[in-house]
PDB file of N, CA and C in Angstrom:
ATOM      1  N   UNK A   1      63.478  -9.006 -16.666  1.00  0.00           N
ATOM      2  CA  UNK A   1      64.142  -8.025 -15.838  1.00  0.00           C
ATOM      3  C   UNK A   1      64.546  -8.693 -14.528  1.00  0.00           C
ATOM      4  N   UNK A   2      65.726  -8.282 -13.923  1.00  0.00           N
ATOM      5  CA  UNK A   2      66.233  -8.940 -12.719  1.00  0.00           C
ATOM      6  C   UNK A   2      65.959  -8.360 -11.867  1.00  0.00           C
ATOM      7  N   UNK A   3      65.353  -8.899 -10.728  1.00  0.00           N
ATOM      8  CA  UNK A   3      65.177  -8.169  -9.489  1.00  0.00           C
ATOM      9  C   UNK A   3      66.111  -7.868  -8.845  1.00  0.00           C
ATOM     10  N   UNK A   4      66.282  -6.930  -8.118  1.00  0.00           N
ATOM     11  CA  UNK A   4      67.921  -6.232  -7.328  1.00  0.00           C
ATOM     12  C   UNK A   4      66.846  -6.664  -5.994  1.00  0.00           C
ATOM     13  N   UNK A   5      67.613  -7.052  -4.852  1.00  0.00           N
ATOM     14  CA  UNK A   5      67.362  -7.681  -3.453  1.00  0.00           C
ATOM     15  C   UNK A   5      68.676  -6.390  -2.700  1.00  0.00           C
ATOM     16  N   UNK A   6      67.603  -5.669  -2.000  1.00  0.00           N
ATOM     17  CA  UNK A   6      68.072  -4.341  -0.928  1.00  0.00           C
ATOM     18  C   UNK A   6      68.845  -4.766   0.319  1.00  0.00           C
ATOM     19  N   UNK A   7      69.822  -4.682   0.543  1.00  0.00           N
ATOM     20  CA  UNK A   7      70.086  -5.352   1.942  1.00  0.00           C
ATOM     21  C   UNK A   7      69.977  -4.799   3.394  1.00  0.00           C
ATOM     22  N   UNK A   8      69.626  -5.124   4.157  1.00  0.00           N
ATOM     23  CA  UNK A   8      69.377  -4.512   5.490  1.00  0.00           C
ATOM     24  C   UNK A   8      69.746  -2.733   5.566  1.00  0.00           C
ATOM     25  N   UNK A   9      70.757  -2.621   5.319  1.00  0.00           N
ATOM     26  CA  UNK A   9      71.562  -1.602   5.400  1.00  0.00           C
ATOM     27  C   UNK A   9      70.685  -0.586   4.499  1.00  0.00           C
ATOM     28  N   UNK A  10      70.529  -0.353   3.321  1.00  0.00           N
ATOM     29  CA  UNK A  10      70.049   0.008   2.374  1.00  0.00           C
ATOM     30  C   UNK A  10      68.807   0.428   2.477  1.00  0.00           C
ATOM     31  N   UNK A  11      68.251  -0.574   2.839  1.00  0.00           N
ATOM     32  CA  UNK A  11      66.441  -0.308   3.501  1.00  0.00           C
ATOM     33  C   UNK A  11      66.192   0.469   4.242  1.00  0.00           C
ATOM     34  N   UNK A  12      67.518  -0.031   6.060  1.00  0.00           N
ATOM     35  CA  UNK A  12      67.540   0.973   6.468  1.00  0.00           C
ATOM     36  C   UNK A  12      67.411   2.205   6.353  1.00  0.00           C
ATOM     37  N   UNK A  13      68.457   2.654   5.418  1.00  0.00           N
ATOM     38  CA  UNK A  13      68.659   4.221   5.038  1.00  0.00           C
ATOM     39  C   UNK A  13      67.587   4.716   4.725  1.00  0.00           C
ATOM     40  N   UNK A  14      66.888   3.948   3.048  1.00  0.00           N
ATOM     41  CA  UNK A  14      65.558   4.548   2.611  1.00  0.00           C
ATOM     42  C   UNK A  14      64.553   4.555   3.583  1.00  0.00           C
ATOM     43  N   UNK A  15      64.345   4.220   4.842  1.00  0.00           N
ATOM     44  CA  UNK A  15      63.083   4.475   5.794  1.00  0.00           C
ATOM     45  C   UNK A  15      63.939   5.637   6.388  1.00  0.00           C
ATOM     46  N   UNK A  16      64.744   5.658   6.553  1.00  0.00           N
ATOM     47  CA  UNK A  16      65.835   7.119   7.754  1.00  0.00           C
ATOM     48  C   UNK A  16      65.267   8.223   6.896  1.00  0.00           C
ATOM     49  N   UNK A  17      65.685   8.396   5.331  1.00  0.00           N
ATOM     50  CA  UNK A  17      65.262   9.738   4.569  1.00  0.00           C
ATOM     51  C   UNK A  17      64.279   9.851   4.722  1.00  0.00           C
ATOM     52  N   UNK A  18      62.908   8.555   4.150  1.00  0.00           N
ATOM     53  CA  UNK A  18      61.456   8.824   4.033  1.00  0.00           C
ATOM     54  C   UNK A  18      61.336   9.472   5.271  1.00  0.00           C
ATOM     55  N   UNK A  19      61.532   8.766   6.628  1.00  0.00           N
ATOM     56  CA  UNK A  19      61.266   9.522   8.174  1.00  0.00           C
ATOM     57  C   UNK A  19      61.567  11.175   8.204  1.00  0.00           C
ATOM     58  N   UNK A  20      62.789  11.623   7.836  1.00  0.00           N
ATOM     59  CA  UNK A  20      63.530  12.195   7.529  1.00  0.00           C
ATOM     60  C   UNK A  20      62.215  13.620   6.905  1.00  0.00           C
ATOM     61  N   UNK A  21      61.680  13.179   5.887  1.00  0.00           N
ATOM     62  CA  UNK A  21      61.296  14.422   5.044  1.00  0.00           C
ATOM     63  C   UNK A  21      59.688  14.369   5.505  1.00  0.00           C
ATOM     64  N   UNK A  22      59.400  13.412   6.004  1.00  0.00           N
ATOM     65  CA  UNK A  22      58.353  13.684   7.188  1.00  0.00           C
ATOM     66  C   UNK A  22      58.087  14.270   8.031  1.00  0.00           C
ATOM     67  N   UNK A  23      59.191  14.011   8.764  1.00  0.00           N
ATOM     68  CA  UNK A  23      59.179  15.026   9.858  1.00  0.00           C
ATOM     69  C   UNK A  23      59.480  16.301   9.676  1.00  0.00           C
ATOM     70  N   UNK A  24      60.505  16.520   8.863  1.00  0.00           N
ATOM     71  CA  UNK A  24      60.902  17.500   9.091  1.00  0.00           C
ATOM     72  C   UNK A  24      59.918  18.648   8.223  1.00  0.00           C
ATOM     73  N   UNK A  25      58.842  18.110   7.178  1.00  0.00           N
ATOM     74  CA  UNK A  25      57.449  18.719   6.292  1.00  0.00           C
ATOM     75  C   UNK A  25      57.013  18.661   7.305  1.00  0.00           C
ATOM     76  N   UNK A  26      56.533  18.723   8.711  1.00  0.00           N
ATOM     77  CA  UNK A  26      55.298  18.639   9.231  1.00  0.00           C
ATOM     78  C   UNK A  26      56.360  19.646  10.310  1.00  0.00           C
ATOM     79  N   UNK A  27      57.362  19.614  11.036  1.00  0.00           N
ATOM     80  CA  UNK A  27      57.664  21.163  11.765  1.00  0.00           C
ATOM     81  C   UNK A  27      57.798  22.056  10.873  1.00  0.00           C
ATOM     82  N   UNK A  28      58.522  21.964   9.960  1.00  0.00           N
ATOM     83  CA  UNK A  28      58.114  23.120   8.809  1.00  0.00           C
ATOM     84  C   UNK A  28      56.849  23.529   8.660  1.00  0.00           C
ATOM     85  N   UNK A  29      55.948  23.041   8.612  1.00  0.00           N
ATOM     86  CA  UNK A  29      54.512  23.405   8.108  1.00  0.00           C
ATOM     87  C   UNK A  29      53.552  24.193   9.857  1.00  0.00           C
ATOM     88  N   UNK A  30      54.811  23.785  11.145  1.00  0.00           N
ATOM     89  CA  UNK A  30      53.862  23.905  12.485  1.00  0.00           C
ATOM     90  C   UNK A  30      54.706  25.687  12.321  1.00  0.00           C
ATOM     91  N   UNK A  31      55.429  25.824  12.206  1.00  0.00           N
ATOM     92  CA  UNK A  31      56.254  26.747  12.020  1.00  0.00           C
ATOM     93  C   UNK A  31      55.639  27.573  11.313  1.00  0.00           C
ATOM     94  N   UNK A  32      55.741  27.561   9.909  1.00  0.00           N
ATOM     95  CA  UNK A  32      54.987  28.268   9.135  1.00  0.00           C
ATOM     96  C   UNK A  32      53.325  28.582   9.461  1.00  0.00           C
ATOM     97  N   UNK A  33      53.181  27.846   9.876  1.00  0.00           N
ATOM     98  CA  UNK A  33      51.156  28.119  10.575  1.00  0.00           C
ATOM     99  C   UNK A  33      51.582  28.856  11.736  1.00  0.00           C
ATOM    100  N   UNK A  34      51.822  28.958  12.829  1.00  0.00           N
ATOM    101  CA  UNK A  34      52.501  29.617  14.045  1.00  0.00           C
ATOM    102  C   UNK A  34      53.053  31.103  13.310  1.00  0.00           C
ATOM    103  N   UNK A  35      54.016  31.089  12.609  1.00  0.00           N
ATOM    104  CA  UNK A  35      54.308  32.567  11.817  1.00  0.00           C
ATOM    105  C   UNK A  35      52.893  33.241  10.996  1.00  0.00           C
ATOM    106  N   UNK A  36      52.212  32.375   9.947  1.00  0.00           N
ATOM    107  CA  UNK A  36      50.969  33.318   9.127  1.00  0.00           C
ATOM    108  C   UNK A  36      49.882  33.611  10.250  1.00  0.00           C
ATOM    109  N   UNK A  37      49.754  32.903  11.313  1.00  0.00           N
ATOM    110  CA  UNK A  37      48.690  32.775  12.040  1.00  0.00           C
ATOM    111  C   UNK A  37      48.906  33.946  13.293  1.00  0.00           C
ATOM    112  N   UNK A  38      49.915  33.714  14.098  1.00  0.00           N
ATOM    113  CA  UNK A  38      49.985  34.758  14.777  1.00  0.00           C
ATOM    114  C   UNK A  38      50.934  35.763  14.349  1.00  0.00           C
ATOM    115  N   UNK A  39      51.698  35.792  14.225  1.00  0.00           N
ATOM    116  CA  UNK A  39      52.913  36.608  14.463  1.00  0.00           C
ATOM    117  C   UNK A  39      52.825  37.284  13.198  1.00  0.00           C
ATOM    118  N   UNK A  40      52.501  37.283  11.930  1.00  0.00           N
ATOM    119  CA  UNK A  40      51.799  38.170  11.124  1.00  0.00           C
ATOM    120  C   UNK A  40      49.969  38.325  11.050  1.00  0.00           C
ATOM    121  N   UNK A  41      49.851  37.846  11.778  1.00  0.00           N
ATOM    122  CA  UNK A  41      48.418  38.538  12.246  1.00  0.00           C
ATOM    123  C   UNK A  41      47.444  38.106  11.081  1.00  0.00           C
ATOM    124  N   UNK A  42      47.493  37.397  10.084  1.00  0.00           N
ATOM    125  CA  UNK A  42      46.410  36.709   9.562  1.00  0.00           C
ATOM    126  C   UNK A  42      45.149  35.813   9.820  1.00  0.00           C
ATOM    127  N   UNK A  43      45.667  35.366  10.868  1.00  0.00           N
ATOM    128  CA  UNK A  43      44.610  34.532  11.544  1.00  0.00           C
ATOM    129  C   UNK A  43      44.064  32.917  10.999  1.00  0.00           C
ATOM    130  N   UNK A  44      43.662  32.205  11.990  1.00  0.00           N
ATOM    131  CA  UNK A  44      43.572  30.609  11.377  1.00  0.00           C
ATOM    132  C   UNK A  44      43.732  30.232  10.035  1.00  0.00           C
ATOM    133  N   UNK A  45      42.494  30.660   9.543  1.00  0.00           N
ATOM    134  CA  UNK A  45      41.825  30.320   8.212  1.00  0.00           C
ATOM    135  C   UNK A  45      42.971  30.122   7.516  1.00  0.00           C
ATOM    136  N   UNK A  46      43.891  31.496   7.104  1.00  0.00           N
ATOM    137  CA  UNK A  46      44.417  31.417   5.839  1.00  0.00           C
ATOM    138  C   UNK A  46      45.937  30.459   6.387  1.00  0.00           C
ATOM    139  N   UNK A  47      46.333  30.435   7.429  1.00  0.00           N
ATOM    140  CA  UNK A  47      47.544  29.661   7.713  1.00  0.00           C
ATOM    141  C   UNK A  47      47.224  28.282   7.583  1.00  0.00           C
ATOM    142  N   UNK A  48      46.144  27.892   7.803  1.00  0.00           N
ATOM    143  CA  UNK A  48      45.585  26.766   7.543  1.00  0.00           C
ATOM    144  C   UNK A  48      45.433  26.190   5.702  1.00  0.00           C
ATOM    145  N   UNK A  49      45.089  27.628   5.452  1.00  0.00           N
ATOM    146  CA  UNK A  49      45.088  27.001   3.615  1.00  0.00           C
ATOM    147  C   UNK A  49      46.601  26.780   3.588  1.00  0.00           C
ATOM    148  N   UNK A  50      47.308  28.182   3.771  1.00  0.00           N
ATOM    149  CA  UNK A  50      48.253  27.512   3.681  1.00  0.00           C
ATOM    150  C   UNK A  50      49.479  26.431   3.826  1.00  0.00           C
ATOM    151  N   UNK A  51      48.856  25.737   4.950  1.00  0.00           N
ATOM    152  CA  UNK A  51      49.510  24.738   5.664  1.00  0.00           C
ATOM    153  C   UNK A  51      49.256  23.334   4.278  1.00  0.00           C
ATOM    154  N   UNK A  52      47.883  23.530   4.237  1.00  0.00           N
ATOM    155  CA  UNK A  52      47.564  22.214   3.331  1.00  0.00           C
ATOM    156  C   UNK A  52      48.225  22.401   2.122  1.00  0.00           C
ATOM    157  N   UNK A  53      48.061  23.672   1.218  1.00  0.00           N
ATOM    158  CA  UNK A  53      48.933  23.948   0.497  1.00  0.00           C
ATOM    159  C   UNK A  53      50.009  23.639   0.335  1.00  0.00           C
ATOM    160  N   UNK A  54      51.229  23.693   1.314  1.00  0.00           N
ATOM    161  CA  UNK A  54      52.521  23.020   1.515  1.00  0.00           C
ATOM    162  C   UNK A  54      52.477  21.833   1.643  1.00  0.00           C
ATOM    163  N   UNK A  55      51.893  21.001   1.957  1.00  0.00           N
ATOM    164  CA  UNK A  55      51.587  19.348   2.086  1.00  0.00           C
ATOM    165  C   UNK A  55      51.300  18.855   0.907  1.00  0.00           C
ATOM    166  N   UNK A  56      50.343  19.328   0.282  1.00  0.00           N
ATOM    167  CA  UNK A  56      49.506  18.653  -1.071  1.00  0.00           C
ATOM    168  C   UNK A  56      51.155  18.774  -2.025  1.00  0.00           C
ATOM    169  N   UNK A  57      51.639  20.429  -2.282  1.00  0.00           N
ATOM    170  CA  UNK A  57      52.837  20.523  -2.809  1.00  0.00           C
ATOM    171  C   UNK A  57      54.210  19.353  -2.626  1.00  0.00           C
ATOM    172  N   UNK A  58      54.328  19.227  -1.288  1.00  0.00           N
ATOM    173  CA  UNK A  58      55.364  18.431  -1.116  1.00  0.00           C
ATOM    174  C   UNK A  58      55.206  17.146  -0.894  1.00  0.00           C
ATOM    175  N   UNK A  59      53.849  16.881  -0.864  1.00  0.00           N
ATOM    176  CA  UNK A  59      53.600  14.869  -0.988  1.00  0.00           C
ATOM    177  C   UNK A  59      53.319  14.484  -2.714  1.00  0.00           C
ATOM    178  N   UNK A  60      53.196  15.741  -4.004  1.00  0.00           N
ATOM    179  CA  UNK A  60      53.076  15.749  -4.842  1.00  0.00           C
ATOM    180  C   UNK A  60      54.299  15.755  -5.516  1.00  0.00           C
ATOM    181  N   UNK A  61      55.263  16.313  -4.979  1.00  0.00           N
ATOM    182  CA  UNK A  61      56.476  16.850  -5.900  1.00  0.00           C
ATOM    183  C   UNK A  61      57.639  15.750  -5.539  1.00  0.00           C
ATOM    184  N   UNK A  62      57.649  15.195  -3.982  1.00  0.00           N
ATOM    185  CA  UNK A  62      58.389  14.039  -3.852  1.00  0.00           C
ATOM    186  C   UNK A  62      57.889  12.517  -3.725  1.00  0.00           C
ATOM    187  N   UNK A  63      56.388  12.655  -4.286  1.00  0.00           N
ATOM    188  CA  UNK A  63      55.781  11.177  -4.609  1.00  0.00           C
ATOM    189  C   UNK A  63      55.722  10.605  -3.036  1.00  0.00           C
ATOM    190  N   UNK A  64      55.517  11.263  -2.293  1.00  0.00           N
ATOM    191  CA  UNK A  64      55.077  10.448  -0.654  1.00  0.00           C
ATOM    192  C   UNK A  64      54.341   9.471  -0.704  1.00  0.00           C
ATOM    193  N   UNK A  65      54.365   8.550   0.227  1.00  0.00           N
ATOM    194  CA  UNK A  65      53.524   6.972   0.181  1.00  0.00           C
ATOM    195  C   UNK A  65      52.559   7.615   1.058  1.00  0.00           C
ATOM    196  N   UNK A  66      51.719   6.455   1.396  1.00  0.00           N
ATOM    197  CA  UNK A  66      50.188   6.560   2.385  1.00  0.00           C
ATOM    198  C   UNK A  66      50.301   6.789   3.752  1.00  0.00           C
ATOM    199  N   UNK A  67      51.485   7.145   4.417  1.00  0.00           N
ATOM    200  CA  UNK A  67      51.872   7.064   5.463  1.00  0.00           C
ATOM    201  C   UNK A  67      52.122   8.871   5.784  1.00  0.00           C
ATOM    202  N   UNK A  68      52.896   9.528   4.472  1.00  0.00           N
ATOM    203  CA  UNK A  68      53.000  10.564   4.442  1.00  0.00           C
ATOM    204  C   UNK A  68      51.285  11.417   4.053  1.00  0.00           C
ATOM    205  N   UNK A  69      50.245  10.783   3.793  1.00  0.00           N
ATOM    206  CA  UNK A  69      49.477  11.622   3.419  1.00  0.00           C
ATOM    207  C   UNK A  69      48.626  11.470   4.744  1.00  0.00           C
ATOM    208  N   UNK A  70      48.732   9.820   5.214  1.00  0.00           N
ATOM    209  CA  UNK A  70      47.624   9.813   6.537  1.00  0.00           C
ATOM    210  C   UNK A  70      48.097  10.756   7.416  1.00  0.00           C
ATOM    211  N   UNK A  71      49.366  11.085   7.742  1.00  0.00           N
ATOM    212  CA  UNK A  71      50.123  12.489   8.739  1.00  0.00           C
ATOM    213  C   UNK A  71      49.291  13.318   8.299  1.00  0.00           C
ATOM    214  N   UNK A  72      49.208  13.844   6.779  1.00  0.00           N
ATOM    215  CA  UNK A  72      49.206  15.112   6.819  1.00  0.00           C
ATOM    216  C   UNK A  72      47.595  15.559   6.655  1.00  0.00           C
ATOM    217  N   UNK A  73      46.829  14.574   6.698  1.00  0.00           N
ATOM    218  CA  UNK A  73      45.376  14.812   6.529  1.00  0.00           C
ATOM    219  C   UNK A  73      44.555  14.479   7.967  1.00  0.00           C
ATOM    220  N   UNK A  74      45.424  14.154   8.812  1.00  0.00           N
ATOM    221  CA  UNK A  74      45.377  14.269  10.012  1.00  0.00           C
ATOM    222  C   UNK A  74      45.869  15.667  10.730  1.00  0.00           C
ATOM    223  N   UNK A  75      46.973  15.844  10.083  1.00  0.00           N
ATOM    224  CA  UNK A  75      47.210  17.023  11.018  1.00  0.00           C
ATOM    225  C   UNK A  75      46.281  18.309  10.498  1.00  0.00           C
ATOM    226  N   UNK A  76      45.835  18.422   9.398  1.00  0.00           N
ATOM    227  CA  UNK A  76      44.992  19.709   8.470  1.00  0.00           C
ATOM    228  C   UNK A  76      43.272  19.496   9.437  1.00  0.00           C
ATOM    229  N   UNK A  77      43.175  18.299   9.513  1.00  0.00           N
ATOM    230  CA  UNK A  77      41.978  18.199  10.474  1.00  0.00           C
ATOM    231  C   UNK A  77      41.984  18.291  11.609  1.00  0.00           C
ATOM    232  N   UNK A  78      42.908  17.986  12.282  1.00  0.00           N
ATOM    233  CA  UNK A  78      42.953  18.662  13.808  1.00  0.00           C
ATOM    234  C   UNK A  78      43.309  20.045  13.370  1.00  0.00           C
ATOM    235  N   UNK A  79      43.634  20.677  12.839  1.00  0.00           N
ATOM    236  CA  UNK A  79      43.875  22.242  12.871  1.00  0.00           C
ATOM    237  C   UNK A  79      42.636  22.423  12.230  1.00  0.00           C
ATOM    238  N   UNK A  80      41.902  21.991  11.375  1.00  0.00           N
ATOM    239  CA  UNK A  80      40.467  22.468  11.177  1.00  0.00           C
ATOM    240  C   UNK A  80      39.797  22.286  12.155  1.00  0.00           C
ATOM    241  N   UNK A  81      39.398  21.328  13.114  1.00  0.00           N
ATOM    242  CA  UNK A  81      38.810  21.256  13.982  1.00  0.00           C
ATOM    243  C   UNK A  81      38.466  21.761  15.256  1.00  0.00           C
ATOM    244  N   UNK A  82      40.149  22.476  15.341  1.00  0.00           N
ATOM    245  CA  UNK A  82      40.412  23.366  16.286  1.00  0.00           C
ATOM    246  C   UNK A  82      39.925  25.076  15.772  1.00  0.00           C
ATOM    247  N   UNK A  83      39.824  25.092  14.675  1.00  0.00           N
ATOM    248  CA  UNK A  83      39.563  26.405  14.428  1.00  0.00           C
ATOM    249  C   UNK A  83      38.358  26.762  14.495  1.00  0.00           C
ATOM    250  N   UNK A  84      37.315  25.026  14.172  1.00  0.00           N
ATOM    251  CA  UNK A  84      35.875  25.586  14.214  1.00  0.00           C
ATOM    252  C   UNK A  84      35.678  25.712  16.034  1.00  0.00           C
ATOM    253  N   UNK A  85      36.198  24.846  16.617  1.00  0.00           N
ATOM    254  CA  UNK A  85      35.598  24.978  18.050  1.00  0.00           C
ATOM    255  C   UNK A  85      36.230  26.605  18.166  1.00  0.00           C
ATOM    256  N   UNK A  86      37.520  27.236  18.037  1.00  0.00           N
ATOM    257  CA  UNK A  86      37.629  28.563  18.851  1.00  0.00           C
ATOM    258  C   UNK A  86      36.838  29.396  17.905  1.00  0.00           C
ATOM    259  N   UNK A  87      35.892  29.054  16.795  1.00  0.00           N
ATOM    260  CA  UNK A  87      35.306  30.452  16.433  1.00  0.00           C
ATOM    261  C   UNK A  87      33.869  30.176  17.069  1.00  0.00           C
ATOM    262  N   UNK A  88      33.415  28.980  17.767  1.00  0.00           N
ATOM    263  CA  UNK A  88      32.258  28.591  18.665  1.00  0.00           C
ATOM    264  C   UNK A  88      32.769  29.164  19.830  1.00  0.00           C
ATOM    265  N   UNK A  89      33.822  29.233  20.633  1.00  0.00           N
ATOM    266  CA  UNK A  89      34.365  29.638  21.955  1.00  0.00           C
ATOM    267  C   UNK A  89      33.963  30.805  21.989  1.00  0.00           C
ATOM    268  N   UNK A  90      34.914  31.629  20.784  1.00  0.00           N
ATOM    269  CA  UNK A  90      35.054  33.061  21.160  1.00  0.00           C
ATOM    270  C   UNK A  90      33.912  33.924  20.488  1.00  0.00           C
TER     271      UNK A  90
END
């Protein structure tokens, strides 16, 4: 089998999309937690399942590399983390 050699340009692009559906899964997902959480009145917990929910879904369905999962298992733990300290606060 012949190897195909990507040229600058090309590479480029494929890091622009990967960036691309990164970012834009993780304001989607701040968005959606911000809407289940307050503004329909559910509260942490379940905006939180559902936050991970949307992540696991969309690093599953478009094959995300290790870069897309270290984001998103970072961001599910600072929002867990934050939820246990405000149910110690309040």
């Amino acid at each position: 089998m012949e190897r195909v050699e990507l040229d600058a340009k090309e590479l480029g692009f494929t890091h622009f999309i990967d960036t691309t559906i990164i970012v834009a899964t993780h304001i989607a997902q701040a968005v959606i937690f911000g809407v289940i959480a307050f503004a329909a009145g559910t509260g942490w917990w379940p905006a939180l399942a559902m936050v991970v929910a949307i992540g696991i879904v969309i690093g599953l369905l478009l094959h995300r590399h290790a870069n897309f999962w270290a984001l998103q298992v970072s961001q599910d733990l600072i929002l867990a983390i934050t939820g246990v300290f405000l149910v110690l606060v309040t």
